[in-house]
N, C-alpha and C. Protein backbone atom coordinates (compact mmCIF):
# COMPACT_ATOMS: atom_id res chain seq x y z
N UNK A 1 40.68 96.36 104.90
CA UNK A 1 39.55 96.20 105.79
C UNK A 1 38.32 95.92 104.95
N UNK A 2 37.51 94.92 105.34
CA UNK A 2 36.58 94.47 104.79
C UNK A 2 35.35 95.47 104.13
N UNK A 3 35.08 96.42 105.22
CA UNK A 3 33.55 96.88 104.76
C UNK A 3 34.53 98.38 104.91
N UNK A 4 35.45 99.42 104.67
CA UNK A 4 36.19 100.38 104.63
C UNK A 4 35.65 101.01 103.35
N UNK A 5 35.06 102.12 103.51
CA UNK A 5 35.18 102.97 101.90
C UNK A 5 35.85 103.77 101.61
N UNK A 6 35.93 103.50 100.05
CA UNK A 6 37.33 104.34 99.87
C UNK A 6 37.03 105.49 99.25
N UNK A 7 37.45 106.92 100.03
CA UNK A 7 36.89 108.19 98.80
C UNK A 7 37.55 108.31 97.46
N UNK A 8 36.14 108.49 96.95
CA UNK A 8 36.57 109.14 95.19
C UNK A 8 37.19 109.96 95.05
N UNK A 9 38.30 110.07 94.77
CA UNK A 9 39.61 111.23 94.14
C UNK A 9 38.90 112.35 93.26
N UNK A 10 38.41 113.26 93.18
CA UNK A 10 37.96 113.47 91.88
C UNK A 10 39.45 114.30 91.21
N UNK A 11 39.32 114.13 90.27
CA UNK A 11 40.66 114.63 89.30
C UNK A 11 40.12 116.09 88.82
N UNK A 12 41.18 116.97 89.09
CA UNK A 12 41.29 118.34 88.71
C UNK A 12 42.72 118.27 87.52
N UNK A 13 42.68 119.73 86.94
CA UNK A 13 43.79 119.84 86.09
C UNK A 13 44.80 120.25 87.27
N UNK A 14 46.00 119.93 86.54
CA UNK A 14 47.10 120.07 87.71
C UNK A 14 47.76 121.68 87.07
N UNK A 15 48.32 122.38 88.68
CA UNK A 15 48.79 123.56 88.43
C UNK A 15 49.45 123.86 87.51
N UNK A 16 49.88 124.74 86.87
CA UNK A 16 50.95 125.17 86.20
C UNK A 16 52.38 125.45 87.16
N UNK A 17 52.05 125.93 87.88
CA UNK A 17 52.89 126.21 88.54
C UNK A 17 53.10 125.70 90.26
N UNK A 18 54.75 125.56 90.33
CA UNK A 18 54.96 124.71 91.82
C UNK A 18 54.62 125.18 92.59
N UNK A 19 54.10 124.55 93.71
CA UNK A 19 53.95 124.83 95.21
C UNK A 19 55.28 124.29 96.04
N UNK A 20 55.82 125.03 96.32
CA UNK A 20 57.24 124.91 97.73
C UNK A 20 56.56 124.22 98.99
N UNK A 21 57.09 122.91 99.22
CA UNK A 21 56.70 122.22 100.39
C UNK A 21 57.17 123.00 101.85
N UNK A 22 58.32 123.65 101.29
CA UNK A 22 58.68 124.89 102.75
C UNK A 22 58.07 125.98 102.97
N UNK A 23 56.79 126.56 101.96
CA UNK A 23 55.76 127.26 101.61
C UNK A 23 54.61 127.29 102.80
N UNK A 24 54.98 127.64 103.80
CA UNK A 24 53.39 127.56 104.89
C UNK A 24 52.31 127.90 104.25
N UNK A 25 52.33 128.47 103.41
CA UNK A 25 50.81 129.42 102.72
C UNK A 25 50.40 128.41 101.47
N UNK A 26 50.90 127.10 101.20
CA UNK A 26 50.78 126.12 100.66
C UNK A 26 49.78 124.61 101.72
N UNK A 27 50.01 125.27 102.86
CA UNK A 27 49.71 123.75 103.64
C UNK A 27 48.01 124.45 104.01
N UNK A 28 47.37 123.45 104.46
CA UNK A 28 46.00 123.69 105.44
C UNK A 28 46.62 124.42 106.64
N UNK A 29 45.89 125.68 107.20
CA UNK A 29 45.93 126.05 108.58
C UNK A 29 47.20 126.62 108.41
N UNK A 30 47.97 127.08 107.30
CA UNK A 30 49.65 127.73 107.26
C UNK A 30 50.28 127.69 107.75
N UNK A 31 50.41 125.85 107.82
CA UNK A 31 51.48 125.38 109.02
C UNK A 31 52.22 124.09 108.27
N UNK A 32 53.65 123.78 108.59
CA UNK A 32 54.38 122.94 107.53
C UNK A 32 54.08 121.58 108.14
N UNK A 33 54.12 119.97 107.21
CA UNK A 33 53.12 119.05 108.27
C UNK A 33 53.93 118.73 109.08
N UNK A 34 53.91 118.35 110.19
CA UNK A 34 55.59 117.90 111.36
C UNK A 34 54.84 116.41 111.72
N UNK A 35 55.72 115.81 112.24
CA UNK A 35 55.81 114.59 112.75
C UNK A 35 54.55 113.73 112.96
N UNK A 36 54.24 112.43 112.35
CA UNK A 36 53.07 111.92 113.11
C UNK A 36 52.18 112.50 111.93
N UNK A 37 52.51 113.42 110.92
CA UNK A 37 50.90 114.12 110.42
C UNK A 37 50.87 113.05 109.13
N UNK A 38 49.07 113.12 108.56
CA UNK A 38 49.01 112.02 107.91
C UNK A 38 48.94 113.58 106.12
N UNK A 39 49.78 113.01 105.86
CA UNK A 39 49.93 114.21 104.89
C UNK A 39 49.48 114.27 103.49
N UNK A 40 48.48 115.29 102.63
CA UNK A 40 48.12 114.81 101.32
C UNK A 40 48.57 115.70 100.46
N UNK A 41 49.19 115.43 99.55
CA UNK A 41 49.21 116.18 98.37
C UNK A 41 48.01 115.99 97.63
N UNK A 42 47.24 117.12 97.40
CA UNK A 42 45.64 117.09 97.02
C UNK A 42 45.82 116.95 95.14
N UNK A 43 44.88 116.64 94.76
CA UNK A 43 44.66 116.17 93.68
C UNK A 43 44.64 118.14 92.67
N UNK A 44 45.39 117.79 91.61
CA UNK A 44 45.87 119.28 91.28
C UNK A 44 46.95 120.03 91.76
N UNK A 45 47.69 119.69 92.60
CA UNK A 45 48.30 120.31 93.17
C UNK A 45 49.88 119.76 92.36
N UNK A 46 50.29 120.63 92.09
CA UNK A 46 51.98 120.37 91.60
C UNK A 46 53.31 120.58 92.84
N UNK A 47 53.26 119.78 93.85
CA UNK A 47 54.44 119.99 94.94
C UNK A 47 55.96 120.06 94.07
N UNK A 48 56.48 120.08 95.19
CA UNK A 48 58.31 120.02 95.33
C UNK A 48 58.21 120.09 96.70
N UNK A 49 59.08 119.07 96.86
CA UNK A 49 60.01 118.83 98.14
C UNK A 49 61.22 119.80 98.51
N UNK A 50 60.86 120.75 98.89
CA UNK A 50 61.88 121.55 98.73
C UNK A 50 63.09 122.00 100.41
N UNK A 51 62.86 120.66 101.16
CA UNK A 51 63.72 121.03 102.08
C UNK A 51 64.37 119.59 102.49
N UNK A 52 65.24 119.57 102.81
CA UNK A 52 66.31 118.31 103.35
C UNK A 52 65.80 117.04 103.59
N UNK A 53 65.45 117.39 104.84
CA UNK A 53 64.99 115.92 105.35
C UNK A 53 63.78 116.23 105.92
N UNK A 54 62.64 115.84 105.75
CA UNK A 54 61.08 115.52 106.50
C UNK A 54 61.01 115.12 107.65
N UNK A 55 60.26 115.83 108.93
CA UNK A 55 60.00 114.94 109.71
C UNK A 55 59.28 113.20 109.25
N UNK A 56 59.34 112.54 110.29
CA UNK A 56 58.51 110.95 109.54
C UNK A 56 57.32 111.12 110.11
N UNK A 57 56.58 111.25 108.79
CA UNK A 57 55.09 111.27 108.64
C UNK A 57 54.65 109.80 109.01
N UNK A 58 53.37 110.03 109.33
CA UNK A 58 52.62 108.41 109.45
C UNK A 58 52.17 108.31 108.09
N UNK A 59 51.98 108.85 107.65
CA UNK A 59 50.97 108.58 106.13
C UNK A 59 51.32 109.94 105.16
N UNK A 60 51.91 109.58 103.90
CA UNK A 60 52.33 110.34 102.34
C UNK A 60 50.89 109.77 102.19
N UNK A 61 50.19 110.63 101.54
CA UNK A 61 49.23 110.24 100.34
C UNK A 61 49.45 111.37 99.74
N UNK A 62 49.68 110.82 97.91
CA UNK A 62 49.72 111.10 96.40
C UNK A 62 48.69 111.57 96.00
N UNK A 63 48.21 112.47 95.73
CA UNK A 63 47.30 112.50 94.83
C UNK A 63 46.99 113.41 93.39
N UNK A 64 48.15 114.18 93.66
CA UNK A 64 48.66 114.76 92.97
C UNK A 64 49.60 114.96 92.38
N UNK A 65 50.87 115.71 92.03
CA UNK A 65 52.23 115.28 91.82
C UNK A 65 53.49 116.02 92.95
N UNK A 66 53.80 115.15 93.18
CA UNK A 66 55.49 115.47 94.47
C UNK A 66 56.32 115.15 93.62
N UNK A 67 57.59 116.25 93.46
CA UNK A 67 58.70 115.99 92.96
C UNK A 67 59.83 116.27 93.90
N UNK A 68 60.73 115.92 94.03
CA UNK A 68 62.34 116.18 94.55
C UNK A 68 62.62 117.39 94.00
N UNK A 69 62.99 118.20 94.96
CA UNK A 69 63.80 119.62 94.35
C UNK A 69 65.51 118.53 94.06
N UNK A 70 65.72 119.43 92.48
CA UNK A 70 66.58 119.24 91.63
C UNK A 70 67.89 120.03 92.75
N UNK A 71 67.98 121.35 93.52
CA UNK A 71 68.52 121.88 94.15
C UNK A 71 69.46 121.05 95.30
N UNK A 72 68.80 120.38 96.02
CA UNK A 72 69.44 119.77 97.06
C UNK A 72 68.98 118.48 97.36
N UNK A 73 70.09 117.81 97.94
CA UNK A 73 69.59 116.05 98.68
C UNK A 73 68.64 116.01 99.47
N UNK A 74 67.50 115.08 99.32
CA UNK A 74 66.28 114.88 99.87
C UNK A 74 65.88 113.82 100.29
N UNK A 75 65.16 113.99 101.49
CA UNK A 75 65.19 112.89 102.21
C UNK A 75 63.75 112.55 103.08
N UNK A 76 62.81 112.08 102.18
CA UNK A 76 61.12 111.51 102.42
C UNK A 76 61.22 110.50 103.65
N UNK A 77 61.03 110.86 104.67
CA UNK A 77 60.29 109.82 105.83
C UNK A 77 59.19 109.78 105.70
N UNK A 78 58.51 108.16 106.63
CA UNK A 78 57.39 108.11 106.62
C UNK A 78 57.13 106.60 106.97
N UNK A 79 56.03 106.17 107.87
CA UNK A 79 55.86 105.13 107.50
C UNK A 79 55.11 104.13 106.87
N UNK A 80 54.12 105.37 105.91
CA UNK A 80 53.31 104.42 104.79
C UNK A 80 53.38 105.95 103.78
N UNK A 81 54.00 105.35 102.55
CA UNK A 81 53.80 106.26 101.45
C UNK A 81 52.81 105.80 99.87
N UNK A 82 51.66 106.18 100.21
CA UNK A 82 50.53 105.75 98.83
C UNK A 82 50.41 106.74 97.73
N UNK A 83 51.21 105.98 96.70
CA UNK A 83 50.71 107.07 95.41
C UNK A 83 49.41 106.59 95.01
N UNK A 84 48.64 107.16 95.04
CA UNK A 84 47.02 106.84 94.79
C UNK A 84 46.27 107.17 93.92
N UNK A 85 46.40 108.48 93.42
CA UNK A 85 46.07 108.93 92.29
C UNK A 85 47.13 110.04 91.87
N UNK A 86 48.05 110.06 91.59
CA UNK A 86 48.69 110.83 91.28
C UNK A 86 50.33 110.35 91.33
N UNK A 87 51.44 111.41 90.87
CA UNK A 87 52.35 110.63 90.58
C UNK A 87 53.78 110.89 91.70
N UNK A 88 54.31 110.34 91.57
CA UNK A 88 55.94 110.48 92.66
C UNK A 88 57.10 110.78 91.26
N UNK A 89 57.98 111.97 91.58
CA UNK A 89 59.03 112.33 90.57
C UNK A 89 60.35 112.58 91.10
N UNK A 90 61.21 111.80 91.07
CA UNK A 90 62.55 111.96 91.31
C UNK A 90 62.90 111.83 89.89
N UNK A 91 63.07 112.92 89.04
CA UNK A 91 64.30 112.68 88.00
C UNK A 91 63.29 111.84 86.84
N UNK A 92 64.19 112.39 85.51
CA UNK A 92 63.06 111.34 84.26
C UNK A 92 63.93 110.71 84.04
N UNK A 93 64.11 110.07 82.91
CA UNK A 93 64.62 109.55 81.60
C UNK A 93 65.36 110.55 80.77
N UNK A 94 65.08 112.04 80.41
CA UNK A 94 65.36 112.39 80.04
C UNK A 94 66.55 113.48 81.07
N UNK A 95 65.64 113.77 81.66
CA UNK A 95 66.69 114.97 83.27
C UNK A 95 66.53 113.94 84.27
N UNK A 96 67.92 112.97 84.32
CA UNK A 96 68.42 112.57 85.15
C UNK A 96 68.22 113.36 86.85
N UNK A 97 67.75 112.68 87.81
CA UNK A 97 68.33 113.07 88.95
C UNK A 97 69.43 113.30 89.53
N UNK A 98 70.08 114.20 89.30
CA UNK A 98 71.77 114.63 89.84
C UNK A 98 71.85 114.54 91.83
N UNK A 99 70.76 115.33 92.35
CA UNK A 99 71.90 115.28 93.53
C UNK A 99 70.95 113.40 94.39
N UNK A 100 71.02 113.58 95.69
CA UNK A 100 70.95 112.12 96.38
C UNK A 100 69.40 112.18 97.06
N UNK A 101 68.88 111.16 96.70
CA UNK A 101 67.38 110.93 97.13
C UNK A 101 67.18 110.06 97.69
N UNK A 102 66.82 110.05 99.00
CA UNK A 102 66.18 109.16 99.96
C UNK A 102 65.25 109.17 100.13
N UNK A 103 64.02 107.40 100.56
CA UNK A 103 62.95 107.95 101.02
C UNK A 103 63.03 106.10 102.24
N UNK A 104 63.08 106.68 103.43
CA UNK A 104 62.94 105.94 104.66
C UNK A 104 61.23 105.74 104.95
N UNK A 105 61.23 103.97 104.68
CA UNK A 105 59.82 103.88 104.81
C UNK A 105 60.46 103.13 106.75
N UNK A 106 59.44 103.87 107.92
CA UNK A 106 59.81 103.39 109.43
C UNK A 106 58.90 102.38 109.59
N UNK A 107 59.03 101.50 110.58
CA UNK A 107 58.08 100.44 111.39
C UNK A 107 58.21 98.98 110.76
N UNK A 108 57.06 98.81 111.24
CA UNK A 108 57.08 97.04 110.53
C UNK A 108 55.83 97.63 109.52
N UNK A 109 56.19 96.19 108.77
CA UNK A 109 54.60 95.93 107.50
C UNK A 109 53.18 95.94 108.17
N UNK A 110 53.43 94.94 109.67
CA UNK A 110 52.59 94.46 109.78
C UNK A 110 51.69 95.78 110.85
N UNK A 111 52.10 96.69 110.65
CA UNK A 111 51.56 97.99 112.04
C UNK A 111 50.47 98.44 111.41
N UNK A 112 49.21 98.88 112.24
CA UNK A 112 48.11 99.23 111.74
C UNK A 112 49.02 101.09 111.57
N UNK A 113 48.29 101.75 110.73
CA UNK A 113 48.65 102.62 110.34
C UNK A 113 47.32 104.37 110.64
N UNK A 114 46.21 103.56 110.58
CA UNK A 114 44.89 104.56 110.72
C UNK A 114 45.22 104.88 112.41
């Protein structure tokens, strides 16, 4: 969008330690995001995906780091996922991803998304 501004990320140090996406006391308002929610991993924040399958979000935004729990098959809906400032982790180079990772992007390209 032409005249749209975009907010400044500001960058924090990232946790030491994980936050559990099945963690209510991790989310805004201590509630897990369900269907339709436009969802952020905030800048600093060290996630894990730590449950099966996601409801399908309208909007992943990155801004921090999301990883795949190593534990079980995972499965990211959604139908717009932006790493923006921050990073997406399934598995390195070095620790292979062992179990099965999905991520279902829904809709068309062409769908407004806001």
């Amino acid at each position: 969008m032409p005249n749209e501004v975009i907010e400044v990320i500001e960058e924090v140090e990232t946790e030491s330690d994980f936050r559990k996406w099945s963690n209510t006391s991790n989310w805004p308002n201590n509630e897990l995001p369900k269907a339709g929610d436009h969802v952020e991993i905030k800048s600093g924040w060290k996630m894990i995906l730590d449950i099966e399958e996601t409801p399908v979000f309208t909007m992943v935004t990155i801004n921090g780091e999301l990883h795949f729990s190593e534990k079980m098959d995972v499965h990211l809906q959604a139908f717009h996922i932006l790493v923006r400032a921050g990073e997406l982790h399934i598995g390195n180079e070095t620790k292979p991803y062992t179990r099965n990772a999905l991520i279902t992007l829904h809709g068309l390209k062409t769908e407004d998304f806001n």
